[in-house]
Protein backbone atom coordinates (compact mmCIF):
# COMPACT_ATOMS: atom_id res chain seq x y z
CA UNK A 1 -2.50 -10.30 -26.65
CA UNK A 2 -0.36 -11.92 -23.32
CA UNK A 3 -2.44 -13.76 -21.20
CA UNK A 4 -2.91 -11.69 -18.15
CA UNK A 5 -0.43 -13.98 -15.36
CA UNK A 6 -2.52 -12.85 -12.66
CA UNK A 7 -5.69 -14.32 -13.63
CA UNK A 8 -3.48 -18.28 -13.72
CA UNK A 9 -4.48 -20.70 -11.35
CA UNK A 10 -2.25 -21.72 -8.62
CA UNK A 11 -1.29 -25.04 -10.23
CA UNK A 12 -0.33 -23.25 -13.52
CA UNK A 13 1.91 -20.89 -11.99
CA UNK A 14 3.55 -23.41 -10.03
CA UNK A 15 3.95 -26.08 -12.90
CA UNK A 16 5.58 -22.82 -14.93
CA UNK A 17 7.82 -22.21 -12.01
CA UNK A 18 8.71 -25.76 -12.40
CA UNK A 19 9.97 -25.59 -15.83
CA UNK A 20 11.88 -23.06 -15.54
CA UNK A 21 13.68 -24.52 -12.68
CA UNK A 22 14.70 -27.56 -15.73
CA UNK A 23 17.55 -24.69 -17.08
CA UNK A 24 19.01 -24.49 -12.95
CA UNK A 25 18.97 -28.48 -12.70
CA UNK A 26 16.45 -27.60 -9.90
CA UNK A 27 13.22 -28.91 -11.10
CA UNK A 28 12.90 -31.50 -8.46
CA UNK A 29 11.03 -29.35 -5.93
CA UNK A 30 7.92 -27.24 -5.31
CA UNK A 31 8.36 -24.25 -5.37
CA UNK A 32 6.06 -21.94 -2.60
CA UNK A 33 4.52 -18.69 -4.08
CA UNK A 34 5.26 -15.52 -2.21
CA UNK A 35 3.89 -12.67 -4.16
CA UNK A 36 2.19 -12.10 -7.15
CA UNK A 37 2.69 -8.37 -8.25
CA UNK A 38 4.57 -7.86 -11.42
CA UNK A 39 5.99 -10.32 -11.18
CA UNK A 40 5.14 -14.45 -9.65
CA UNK A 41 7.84 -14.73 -7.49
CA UNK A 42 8.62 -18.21 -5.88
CA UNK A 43 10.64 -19.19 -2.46
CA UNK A 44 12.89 -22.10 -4.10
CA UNK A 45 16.17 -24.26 -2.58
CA UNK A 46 19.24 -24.31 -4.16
CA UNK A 47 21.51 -27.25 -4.65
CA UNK A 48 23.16 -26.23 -0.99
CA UNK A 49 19.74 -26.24 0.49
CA UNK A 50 19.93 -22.10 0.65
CA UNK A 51 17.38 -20.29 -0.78
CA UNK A 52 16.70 -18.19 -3.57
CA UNK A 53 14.07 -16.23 -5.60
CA UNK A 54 12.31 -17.23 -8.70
CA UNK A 55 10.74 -14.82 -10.30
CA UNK A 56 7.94 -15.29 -13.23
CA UNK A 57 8.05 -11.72 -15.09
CA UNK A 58 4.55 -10.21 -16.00
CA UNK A 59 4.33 -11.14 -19.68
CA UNK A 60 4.66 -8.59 -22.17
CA UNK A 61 5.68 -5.71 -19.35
CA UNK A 62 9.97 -5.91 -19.74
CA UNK A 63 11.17 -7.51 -22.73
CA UNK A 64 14.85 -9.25 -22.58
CA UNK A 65 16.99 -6.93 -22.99
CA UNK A 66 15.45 -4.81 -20.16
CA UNK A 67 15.82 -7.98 -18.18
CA UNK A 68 18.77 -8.86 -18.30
CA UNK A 69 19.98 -5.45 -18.39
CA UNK A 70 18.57 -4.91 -14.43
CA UNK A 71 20.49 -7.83 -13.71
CA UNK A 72 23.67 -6.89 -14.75
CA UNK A 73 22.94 -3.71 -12.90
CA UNK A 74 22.06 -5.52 -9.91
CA UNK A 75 25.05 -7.78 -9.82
CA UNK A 76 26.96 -4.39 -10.03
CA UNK A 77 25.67 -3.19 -6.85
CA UNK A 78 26.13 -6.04 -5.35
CA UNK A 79 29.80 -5.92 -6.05
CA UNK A 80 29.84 -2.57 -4.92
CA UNK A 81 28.97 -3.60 -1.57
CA UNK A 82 24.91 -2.66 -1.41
CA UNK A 83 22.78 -5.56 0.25
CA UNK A 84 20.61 -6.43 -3.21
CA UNK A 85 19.28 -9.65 -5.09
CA UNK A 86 21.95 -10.90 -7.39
CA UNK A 87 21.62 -13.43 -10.21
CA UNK A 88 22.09 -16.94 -9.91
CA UNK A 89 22.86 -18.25 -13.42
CA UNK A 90 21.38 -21.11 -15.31
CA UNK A 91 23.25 -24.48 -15.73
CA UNK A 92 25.11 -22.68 -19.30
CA UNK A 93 25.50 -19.58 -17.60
CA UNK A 94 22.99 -17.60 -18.85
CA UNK A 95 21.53 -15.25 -16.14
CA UNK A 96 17.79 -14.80 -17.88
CA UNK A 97 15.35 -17.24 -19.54
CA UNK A 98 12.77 -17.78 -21.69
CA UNK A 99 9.68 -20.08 -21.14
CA UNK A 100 7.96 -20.49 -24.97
CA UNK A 101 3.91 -19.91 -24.90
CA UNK A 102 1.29 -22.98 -24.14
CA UNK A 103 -2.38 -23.21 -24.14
CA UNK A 104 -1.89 -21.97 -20.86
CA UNK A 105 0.30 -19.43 -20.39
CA UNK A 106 1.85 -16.55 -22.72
CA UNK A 107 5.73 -16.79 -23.24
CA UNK A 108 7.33 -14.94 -20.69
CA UNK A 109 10.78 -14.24 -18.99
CA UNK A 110 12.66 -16.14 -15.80
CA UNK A 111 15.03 -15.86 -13.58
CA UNK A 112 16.55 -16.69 -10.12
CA UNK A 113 18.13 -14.24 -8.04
CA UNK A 114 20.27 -14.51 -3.93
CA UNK A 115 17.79 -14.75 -1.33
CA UNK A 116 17.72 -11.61 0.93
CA UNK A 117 17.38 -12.14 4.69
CA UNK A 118 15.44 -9.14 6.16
CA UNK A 119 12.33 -8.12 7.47
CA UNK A 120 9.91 -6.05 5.54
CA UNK A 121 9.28 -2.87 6.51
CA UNK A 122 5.69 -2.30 6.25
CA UNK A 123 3.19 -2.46 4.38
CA UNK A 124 1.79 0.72 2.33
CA UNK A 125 -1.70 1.74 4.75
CA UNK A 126 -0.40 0.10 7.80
CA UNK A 127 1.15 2.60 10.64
CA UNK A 128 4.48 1.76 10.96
CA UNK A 129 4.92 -0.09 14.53
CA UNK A 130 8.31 0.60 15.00
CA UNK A 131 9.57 3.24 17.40
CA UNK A 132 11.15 6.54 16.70
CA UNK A 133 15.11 5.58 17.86
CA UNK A 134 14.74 2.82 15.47
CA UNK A 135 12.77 4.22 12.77
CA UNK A 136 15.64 6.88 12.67
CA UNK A 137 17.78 4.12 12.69
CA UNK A 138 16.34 2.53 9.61
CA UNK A 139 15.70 5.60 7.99
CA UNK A 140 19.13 6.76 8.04
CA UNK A 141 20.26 3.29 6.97
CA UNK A 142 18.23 3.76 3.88
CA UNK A 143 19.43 6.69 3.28
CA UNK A 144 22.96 5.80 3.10
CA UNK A 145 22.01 2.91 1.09
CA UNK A 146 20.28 5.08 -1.30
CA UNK A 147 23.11 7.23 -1.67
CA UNK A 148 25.46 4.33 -2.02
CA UNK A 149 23.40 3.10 -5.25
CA UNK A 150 23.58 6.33 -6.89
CA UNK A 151 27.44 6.55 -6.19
CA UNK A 152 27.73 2.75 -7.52
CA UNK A 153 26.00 3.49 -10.00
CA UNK A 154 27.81 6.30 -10.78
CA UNK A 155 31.11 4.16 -11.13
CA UNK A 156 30.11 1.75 -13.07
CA UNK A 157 29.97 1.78 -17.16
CA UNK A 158 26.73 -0.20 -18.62
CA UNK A 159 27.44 -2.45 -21.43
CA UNK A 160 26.64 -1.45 -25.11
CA UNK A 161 23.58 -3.26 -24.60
CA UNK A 162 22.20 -1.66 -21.33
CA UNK A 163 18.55 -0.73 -21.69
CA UNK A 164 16.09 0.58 -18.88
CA UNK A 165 13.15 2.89 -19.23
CA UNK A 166 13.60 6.84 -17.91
CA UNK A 167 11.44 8.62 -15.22
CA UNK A 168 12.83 12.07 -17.19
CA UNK A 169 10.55 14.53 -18.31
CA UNK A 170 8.90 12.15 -21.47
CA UNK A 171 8.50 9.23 -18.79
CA UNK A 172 6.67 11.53 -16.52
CA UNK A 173 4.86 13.88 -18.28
CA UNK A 174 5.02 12.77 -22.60
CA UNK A 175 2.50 11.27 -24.69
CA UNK A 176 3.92 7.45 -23.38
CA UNK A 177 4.69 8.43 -19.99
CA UNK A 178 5.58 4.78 -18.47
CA UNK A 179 2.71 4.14 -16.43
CA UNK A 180 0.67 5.85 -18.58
CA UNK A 181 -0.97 9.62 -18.91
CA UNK A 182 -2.69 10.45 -15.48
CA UNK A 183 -4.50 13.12 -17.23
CA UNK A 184 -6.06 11.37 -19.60
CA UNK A 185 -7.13 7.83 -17.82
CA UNK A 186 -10.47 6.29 -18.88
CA UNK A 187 -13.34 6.27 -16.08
CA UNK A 188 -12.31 9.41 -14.27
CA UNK A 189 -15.21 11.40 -13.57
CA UNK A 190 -15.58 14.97 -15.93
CA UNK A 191 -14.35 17.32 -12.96
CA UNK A 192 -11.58 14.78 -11.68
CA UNK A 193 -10.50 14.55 -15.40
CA UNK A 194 -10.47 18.67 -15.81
CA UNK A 195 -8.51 19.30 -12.94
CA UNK A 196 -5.83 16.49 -13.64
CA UNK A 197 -5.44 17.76 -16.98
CA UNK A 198 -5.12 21.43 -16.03
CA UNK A 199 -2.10 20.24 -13.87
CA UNK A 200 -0.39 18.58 -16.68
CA UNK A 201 0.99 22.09 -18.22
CA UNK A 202 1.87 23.75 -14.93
CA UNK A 203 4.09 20.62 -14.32
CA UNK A 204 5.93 20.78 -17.14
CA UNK A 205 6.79 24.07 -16.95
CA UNK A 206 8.08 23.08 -13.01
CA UNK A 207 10.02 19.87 -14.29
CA UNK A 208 11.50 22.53 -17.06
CA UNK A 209 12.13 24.43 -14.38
CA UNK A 210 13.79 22.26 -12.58
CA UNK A 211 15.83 20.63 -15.20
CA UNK A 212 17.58 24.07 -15.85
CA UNK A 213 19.20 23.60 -12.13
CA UNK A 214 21.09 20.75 -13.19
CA UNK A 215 19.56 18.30 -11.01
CA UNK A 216 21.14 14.86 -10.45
CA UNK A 217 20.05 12.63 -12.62
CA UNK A 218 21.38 8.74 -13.32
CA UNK A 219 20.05 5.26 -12.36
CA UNK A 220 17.53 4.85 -9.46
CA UNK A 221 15.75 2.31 -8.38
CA UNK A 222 12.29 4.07 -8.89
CA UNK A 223 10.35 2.29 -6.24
CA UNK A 224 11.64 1.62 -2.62
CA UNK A 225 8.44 1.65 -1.21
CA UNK A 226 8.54 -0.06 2.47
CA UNK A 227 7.38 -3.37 0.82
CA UNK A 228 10.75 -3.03 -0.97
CA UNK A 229 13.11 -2.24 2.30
CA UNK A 230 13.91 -5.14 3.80
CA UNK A 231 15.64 -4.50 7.28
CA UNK A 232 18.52 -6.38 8.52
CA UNK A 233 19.89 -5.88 12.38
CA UNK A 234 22.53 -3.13 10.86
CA UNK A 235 21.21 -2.50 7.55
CA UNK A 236 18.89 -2.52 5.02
CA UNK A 237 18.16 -4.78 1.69
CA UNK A 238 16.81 -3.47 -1.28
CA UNK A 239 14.45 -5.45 -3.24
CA UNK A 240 12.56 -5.69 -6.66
CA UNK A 241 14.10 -3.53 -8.98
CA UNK A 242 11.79 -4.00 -11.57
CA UNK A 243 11.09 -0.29 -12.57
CA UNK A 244 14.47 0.72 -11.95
CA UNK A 245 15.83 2.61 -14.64
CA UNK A 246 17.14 6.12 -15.32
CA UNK A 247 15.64 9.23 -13.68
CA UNK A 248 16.32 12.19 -10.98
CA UNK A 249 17.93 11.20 -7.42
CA UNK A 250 14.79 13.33 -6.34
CA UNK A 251 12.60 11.24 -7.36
CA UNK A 252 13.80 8.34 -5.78
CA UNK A 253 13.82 10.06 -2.40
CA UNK A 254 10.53 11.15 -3.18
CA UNK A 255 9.29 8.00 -3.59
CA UNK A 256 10.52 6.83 -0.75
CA UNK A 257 8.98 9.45 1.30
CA UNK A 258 5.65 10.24 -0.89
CA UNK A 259 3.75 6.76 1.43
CA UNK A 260 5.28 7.87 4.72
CA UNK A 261 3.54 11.12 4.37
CA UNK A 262 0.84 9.89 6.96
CA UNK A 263 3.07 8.81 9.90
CA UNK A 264 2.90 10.33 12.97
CA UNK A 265 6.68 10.38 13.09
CA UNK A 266 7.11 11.44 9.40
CA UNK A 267 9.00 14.59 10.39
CA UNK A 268 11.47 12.05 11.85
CA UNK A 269 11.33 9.71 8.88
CA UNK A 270 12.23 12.39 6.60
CA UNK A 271 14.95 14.36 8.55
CA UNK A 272 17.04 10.84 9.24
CA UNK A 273 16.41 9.71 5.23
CA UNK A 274 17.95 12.88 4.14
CA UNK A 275 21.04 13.60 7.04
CA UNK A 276 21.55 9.74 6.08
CA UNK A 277 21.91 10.29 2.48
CA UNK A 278 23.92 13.15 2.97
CA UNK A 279 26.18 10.98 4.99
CA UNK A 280 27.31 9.63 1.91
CA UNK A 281 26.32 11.79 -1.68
CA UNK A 282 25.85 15.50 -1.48
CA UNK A 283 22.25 16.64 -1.12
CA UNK A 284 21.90 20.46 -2.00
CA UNK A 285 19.59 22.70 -0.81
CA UNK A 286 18.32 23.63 -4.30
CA UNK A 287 17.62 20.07 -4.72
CA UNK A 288 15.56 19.80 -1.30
CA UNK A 289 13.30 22.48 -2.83
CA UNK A 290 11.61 20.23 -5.24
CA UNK A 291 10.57 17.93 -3.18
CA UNK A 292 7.12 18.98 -3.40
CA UNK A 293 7.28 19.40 -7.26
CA UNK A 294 8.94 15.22 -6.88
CA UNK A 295 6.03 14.18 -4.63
CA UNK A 296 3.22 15.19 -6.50
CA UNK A 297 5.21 13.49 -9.96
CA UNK A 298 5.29 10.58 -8.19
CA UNK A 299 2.03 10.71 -6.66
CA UNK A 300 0.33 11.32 -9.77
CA UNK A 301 1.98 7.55 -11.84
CA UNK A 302 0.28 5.87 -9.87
CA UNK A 303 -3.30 7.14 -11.16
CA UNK A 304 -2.22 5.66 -14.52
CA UNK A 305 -0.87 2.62 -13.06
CA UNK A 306 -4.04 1.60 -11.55
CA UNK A 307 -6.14 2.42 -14.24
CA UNK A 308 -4.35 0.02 -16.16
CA UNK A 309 -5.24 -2.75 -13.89
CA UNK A 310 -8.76 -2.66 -13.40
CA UNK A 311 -8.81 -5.87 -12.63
CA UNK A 312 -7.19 -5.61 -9.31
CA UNK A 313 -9.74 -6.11 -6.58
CA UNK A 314 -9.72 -2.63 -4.77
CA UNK A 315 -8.86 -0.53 -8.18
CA UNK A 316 -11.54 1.90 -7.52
CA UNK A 317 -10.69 2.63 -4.26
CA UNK A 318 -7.25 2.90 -5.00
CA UNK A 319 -7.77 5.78 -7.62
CA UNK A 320 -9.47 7.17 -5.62
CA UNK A 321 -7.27 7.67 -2.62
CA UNK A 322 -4.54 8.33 -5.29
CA UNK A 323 -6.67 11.28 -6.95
CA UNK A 324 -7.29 12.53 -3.40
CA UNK A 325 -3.61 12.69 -2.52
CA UNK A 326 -2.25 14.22 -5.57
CA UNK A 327 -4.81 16.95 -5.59
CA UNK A 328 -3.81 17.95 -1.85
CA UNK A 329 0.01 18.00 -3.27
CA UNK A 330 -1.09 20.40 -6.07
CA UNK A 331 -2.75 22.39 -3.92
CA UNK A 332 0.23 24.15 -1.98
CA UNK A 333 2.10 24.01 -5.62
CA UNK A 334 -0.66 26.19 -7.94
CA UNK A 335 -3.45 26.87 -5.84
């Protein structure tokens, strides 16, 4: 089994950091430690003194042809003008690597990606502080941006080799759904359990449902959560693509939109997202109608995502709030 990467110690992480940096001629530095979600991912300077992202991938969670495939994917959008990560390639060119297993540490994946400038903008459970004119502002940057990827993406012809996972109906709502089956997670109480699995059916009748309208469906990027909008004086970045993959445009909005449901100003939020989107990719009406169906999809991964990682300190509390929320989406959707 792969050595959980979270449970490391500092110096571990940082001395794995290290060699990988060998394969960018980089190795003579310390790298700092931003974040450690999925992935480790490490502030480091380039041979120019700018800087760049390592990132450590969880071990065992993408394997390399995933990998490599979301960089080629983010290189595209890059190209096509959207203000993402690209990769930085290793001294023989190679955009991905692989660090081999030690006492230590299970083998896992590496790479280096273009630093992105912005500020985050916010953190999920935090108001956000800004004010309405600009949160418009952002929104409808986002927006556009969000449209932009899914018109790039669009464009642009994967190699042979392109693999990414799929937020379609088997994703969602099969017997692997990605981040597992929320209505059948271990340590939910009886009645919790019961009413989660009662929903599972009357979704996928909705999502078959909804299929049947044709909705757009193609690459998203599956998570822009605030923590993954960065925002720039005119714009805004978009970071960790790391579940990206193949899926309804929906759902991407929805995702956006499912952990702004408790601003004061979400009325705002929502209205600029969508005129900003439309701005750029059409947006019909029949599409607008799932939302709720999208929100309570989305809302509902992230019970199985959590109770796969019970060791994260506030797990409990997490599934908690997220059994709370999806059962208030439900509601207005089946009664």
């Amino acid at each position: 089994m792969d050595q959980d990467r979270t449970e490391l110690p500092l110096t571990v992480l940082v001395g794995r950091a290290r060699e990988a940096l060998l394969h960018w001629g980089l190795a003579d530095q310390t790298p700092e430690l931003l974040k450690l979600r999925e992935n480790a991912v490490f502030r480091i300077r380039l041979d120019n003194g700018a800087p760049a992202a390592l990132r450590l991938h969880r071990p065992g969670y993408r394997d390399d042809r995933a990998l490599t495939s979301e960089l080629q994917w983010m290189a595209a959008l890059k190209a096509g003008g959207l203000h993402v990560p690209a990769p930085i390639p290793t001294l023989d060119g190679r955009n991905l690597v692989t660090l081999p297993a030690t006492p230590a540490s299970a083998s896992q994946h590496a790479d280096i990606v273009s630093w992105m400038h912005g500020e985050e903008l916010g953190r999920s459970g935090t108001p956000l502080r800004q004010l309405p004119e600009r949160l418009t502002e952002i929104f409808g940057q986002l927006g556009q941006a969000m449209a932009e990827l899914h018109n790039i993406s669009d464009r642009w012809t994967p190699p042979a080799t392109f693999v990414r996972p799929a937020w379609d109906f088997d994703g969602l709502l099969g017997e692997n759904a990605l981040w597992g089956r929320f209505w059948d997670c271990p340590g939910l109480v009886p009645e919790t359990a019961r009413q989660l699995a009662a929903l599972q059916p009357l979704l996928a009748e909705r999502l078959r449902t909804a299929e049947r309208l044709g909705l757009d469906y193609g690459l998203i990027h599956a998570d822009l959560v605030r923590e993954n909008i960065l925002v720039g004086a005119d714009h805004v970045e978009l970071i960790d693509f790391d579940d990206a993959g193949y899926g309804w445009r929906m759902f991407d909005i929805a995702t956006t939109l499912l952990r702004n449901r408790g601003e004061a100003h979400f009325d705002l939020i929502q209205a600029a997202l969508i005129a900003g989107y439309r701005e750029r990719r059409p947006l019909p009406a029949a599409a607008l109608e799932t939302m709720p169906l999208f929100l309570l999809l989305r809302s509902l991964t992230y019970i199985g995502w959590i109770v796969s990682r019970p060791a994260t300190p506030d797990a409990q509390e997490r599934l908690a709030r997220y059994v709370t929320e999806s059962l208030e989406l439900a509601e207005p959707l089946f009664g």
